[in-house]
N, C-alpha and C. Protein backbone atom coordinates (compact mmCIF):
# COMPACT_ATOMS: atom_id res chain seq x y z
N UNK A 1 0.86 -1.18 0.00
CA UNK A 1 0.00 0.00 0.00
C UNK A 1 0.90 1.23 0.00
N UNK A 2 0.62 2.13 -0.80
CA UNK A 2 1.62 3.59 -0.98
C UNK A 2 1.49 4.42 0.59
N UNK A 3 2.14 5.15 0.75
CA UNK A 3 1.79 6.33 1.69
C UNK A 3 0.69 6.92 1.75
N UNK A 4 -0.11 7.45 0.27
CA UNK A 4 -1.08 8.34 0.51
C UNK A 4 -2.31 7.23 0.30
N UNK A 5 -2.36 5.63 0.19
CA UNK A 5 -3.23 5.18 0.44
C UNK A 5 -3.47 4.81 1.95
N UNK A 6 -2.19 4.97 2.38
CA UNK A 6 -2.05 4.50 4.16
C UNK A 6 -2.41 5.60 4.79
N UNK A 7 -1.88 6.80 4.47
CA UNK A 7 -2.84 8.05 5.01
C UNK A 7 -4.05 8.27 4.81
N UNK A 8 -4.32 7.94 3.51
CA UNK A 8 -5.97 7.56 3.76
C UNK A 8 -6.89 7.08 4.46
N UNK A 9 -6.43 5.76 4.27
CA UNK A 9 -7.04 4.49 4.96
C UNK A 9 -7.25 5.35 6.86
N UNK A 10 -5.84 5.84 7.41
CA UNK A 10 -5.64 6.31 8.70
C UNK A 10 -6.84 7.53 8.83
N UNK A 11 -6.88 8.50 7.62
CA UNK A 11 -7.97 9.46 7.71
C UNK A 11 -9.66 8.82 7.73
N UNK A 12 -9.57 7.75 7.29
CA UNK A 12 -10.84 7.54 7.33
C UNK A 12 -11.37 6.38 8.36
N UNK A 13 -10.67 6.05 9.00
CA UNK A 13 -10.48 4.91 10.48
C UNK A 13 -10.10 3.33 10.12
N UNK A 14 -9.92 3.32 8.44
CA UNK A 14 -9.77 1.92 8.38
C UNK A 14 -9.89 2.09 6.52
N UNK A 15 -10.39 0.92 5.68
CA UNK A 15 -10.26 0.77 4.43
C UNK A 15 -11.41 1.72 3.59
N UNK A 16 -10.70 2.15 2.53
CA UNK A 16 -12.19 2.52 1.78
C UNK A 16 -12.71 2.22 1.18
N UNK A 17 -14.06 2.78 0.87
CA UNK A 17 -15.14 1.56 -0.36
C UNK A 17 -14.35 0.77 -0.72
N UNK A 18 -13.04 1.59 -1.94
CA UNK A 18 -13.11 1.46 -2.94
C UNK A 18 -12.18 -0.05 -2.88
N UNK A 19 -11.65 -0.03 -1.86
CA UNK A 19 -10.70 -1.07 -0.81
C UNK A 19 -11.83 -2.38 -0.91
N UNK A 20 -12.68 -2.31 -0.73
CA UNK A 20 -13.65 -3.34 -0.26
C UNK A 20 -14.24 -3.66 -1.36
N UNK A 21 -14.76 -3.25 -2.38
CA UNK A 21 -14.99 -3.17 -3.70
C UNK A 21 -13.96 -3.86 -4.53
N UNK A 22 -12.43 -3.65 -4.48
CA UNK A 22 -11.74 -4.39 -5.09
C UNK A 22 -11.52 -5.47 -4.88
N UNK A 23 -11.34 -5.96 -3.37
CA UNK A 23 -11.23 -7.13 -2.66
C UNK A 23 -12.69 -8.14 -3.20
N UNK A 24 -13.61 -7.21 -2.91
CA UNK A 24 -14.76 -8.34 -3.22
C UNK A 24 -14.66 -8.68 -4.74
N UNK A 25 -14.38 -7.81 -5.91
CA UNK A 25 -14.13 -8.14 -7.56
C UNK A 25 -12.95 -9.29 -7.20
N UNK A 26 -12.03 -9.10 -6.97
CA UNK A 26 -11.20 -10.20 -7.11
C UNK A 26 -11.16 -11.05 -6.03
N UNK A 27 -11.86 -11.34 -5.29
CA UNK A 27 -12.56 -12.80 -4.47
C UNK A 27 -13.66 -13.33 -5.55
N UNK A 28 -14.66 -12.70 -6.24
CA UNK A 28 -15.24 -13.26 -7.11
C UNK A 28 -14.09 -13.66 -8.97
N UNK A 29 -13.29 -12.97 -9.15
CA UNK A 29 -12.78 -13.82 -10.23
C UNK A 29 -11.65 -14.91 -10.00
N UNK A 30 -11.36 -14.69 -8.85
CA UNK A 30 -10.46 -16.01 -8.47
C UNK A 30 -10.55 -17.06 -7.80
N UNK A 31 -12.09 -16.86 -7.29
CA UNK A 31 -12.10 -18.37 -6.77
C UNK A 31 -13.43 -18.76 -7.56
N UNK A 32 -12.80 -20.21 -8.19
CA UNK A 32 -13.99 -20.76 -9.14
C UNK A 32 -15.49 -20.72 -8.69
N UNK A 33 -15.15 -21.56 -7.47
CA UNK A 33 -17.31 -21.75 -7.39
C UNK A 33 -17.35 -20.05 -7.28
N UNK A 34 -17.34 -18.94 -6.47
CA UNK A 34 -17.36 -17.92 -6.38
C UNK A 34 -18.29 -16.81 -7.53
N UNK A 35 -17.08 -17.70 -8.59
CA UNK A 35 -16.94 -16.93 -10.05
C UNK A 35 -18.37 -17.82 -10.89
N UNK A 36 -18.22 -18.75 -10.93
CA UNK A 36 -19.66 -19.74 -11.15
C UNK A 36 -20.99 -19.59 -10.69
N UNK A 37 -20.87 -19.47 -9.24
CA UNK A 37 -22.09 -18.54 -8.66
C UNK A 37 -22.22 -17.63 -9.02
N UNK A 38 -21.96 -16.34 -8.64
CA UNK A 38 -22.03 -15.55 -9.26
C UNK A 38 -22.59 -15.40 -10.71
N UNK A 39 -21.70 -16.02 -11.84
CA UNK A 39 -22.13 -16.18 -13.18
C UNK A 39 -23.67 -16.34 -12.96
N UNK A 40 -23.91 -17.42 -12.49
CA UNK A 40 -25.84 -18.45 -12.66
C UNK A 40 -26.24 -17.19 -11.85
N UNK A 41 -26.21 -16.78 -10.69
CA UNK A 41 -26.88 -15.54 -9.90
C UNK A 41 -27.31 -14.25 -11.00
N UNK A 42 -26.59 -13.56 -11.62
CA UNK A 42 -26.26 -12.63 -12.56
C UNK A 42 -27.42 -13.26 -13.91
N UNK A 43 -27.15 -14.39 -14.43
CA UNK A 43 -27.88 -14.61 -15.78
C UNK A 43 -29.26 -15.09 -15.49
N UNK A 44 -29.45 -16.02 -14.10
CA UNK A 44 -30.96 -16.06 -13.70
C UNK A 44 -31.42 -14.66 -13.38
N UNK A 45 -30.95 -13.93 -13.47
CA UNK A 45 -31.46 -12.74 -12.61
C UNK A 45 -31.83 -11.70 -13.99
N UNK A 46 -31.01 -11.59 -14.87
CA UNK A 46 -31.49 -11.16 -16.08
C UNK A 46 -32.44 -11.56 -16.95
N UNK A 47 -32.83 -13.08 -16.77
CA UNK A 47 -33.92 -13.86 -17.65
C UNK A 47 -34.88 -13.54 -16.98
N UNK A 48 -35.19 -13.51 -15.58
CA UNK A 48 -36.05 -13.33 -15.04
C UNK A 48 -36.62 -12.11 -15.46
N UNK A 49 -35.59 -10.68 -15.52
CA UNK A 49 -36.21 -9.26 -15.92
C UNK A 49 -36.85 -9.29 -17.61
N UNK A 50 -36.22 -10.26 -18.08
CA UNK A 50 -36.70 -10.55 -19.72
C UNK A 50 -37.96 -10.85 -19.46
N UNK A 51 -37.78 -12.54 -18.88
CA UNK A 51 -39.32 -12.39 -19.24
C UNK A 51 -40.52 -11.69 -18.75
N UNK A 52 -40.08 -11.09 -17.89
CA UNK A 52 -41.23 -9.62 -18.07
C UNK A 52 -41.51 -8.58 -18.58
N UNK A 53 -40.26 -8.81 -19.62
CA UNK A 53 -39.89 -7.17 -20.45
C UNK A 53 -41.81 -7.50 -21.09
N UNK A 54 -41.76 -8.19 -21.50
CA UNK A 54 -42.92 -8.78 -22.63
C UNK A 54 -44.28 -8.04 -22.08
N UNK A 55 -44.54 -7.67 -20.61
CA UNK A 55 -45.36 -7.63 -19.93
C UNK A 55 -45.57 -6.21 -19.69
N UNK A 56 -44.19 -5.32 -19.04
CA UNK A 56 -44.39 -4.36 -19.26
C UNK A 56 -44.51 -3.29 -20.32
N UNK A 57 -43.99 -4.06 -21.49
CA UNK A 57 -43.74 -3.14 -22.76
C UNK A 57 -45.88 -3.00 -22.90
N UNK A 58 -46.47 -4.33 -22.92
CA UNK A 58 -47.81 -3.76 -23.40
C UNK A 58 -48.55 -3.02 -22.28
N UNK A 59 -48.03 -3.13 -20.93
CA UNK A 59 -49.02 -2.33 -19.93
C UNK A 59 -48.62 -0.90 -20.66
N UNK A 60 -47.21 -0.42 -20.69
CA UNK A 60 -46.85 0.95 -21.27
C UNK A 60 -47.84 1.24 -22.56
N UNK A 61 -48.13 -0.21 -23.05
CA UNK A 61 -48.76 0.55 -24.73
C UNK A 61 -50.16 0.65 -24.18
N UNK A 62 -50.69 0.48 -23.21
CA UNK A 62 -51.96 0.28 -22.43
C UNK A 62 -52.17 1.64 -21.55
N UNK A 63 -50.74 2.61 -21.69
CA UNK A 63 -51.18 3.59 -20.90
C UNK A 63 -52.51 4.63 -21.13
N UNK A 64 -52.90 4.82 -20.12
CA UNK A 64 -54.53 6.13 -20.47
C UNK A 64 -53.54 8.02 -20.12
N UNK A 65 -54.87 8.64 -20.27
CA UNK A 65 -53.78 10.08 -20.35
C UNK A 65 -53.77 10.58 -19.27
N UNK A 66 -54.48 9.45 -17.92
CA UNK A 66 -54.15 9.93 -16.40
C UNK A 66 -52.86 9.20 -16.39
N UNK A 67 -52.20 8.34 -17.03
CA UNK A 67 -50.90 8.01 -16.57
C UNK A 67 -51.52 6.72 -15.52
N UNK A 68 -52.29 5.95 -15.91
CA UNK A 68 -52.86 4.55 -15.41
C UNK A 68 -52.48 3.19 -16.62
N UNK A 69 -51.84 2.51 -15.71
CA UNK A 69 -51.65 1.38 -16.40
C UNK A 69 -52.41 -0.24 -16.04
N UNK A 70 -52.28 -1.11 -16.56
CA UNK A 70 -53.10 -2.59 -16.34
C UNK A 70 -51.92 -3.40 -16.36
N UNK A 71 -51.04 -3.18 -15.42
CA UNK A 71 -49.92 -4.80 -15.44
C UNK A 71 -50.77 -6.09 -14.84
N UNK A 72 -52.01 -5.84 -14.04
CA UNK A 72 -52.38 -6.99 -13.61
C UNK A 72 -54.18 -6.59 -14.30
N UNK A 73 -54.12 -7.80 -14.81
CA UNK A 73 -55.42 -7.43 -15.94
C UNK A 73 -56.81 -7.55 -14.73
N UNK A 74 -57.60 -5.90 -15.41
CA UNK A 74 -58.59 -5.84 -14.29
C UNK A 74 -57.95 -4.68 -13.17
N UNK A 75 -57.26 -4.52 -12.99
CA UNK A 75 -56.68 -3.20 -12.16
C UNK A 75 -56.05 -2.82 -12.80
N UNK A 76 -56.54 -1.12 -13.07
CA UNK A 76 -56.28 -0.07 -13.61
C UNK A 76 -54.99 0.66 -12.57
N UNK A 77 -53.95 0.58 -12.39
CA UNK A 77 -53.09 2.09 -11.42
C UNK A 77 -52.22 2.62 -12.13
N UNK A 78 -51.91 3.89 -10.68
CA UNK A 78 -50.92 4.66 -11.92
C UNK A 78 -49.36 4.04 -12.16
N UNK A 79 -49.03 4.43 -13.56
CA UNK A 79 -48.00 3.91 -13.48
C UNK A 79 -46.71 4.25 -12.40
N UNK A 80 -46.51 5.22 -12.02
CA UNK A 80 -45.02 5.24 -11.38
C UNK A 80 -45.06 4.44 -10.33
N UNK A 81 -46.17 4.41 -9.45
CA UNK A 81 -46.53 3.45 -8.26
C UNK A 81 -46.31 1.85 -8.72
N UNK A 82 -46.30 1.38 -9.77
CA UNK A 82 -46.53 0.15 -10.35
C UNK A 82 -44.99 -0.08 -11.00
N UNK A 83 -44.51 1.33 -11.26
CA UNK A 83 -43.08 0.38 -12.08
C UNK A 83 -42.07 0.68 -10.73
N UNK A 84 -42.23 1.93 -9.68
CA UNK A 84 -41.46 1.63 -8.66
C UNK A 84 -41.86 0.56 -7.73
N UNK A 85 -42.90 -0.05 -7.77
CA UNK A 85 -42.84 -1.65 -6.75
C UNK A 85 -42.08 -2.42 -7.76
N UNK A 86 -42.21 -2.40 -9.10
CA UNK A 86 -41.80 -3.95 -10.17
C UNK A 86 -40.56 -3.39 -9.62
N UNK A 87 -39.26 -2.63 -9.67
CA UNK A 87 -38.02 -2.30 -9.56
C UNK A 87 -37.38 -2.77 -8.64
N UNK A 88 -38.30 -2.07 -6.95
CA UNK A 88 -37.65 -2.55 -6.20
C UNK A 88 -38.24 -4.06 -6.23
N UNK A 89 -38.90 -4.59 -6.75
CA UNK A 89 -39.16 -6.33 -6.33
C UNK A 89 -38.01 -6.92 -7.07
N UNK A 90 -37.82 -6.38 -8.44
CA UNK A 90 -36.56 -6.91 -9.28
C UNK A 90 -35.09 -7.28 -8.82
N UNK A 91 -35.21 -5.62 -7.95
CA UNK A 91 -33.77 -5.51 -7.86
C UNK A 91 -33.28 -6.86 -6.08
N UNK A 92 -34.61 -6.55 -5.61
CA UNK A 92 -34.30 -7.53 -4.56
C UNK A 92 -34.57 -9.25 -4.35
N UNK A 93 -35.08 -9.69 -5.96
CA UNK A 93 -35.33 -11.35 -6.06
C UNK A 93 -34.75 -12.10 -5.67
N UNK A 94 -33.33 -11.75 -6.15
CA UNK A 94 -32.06 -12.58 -6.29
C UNK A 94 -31.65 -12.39 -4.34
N UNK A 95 -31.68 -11.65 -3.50
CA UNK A 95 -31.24 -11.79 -2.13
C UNK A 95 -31.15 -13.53 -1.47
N UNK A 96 -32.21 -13.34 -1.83
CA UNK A 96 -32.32 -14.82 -0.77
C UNK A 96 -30.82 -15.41 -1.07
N UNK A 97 -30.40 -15.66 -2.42
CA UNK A 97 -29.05 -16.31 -2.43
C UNK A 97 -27.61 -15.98 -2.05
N UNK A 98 -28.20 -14.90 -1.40
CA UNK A 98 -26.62 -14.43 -0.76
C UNK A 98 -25.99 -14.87 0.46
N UNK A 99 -26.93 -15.85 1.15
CA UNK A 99 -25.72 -16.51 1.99
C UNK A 99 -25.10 -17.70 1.87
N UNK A 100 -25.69 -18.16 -0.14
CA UNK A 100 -24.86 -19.43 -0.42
C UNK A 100 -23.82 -18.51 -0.77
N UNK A 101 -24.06 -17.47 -1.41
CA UNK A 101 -22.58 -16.89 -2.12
C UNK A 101 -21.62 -16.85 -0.50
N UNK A 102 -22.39 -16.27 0.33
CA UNK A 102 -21.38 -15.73 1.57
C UNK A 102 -20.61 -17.56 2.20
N UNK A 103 -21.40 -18.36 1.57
CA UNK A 103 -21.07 -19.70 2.47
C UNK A 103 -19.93 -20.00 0.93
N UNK A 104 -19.92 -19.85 -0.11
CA UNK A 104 -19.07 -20.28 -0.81
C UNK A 104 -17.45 -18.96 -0.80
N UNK A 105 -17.98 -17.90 -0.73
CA UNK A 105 -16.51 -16.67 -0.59
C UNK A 105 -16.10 -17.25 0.41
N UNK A 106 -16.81 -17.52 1.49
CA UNK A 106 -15.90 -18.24 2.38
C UNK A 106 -15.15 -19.44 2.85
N UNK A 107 -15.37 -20.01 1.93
CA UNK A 107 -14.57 -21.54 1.67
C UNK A 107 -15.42 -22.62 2.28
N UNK A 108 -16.75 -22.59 2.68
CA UNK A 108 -17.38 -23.73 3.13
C UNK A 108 -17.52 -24.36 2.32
């Protein structure tokens, strides 16, 4: 570590992000299952947003000029309320599997 990363590290009580961020990128490309998990985590997680692309593209073509959409046929709401729940549900599917990843980074 250089000087002005050690003065850093000292200014800020310990490592930074960007410290922890690198460590975690290269714990995931160097250890195989790691890098494997990861991989299947990442591409299930994108098929999953596919196959709903299909779903939201026609609620959008379904919009009215209050800005109401039909993702679930038979209820009319507005859209921003409807694509900020789909987002955060998206972005948080994949959780549950993070303590095989945490049981595999860690060599169990």
């Amino acid at each position: 570590m250089s000087a002005a990363a050690e003065a850093r590290a000292a200014r800020s009580g310990g490592s930074s992000w960007l410290d922890v961020v690198r460590a975690e990128l290269t714990k995931n490309i160097t250890s195989p299952a790691v890098l494997v998990f990861v991989v299947l985590v990442v591409v299930a997680h994108a098929g999953s947003q596919a196959m709903q692309l299909a779903d939201f593209r026609a609620a959008l073509a379904g919009i009215d000029a209050a800005g109401r959409i039909e993702l679930i046929p038979g209820s009319r709401e507005p859209a921003v309320q409807v694509f900020e729940e789909q987002l955060v549900a998206l972005v948080f599917s994949f959780v549950i599997v993070l303590p095989v990843l945490g049981a595999l980074a860690g060599g169990c």
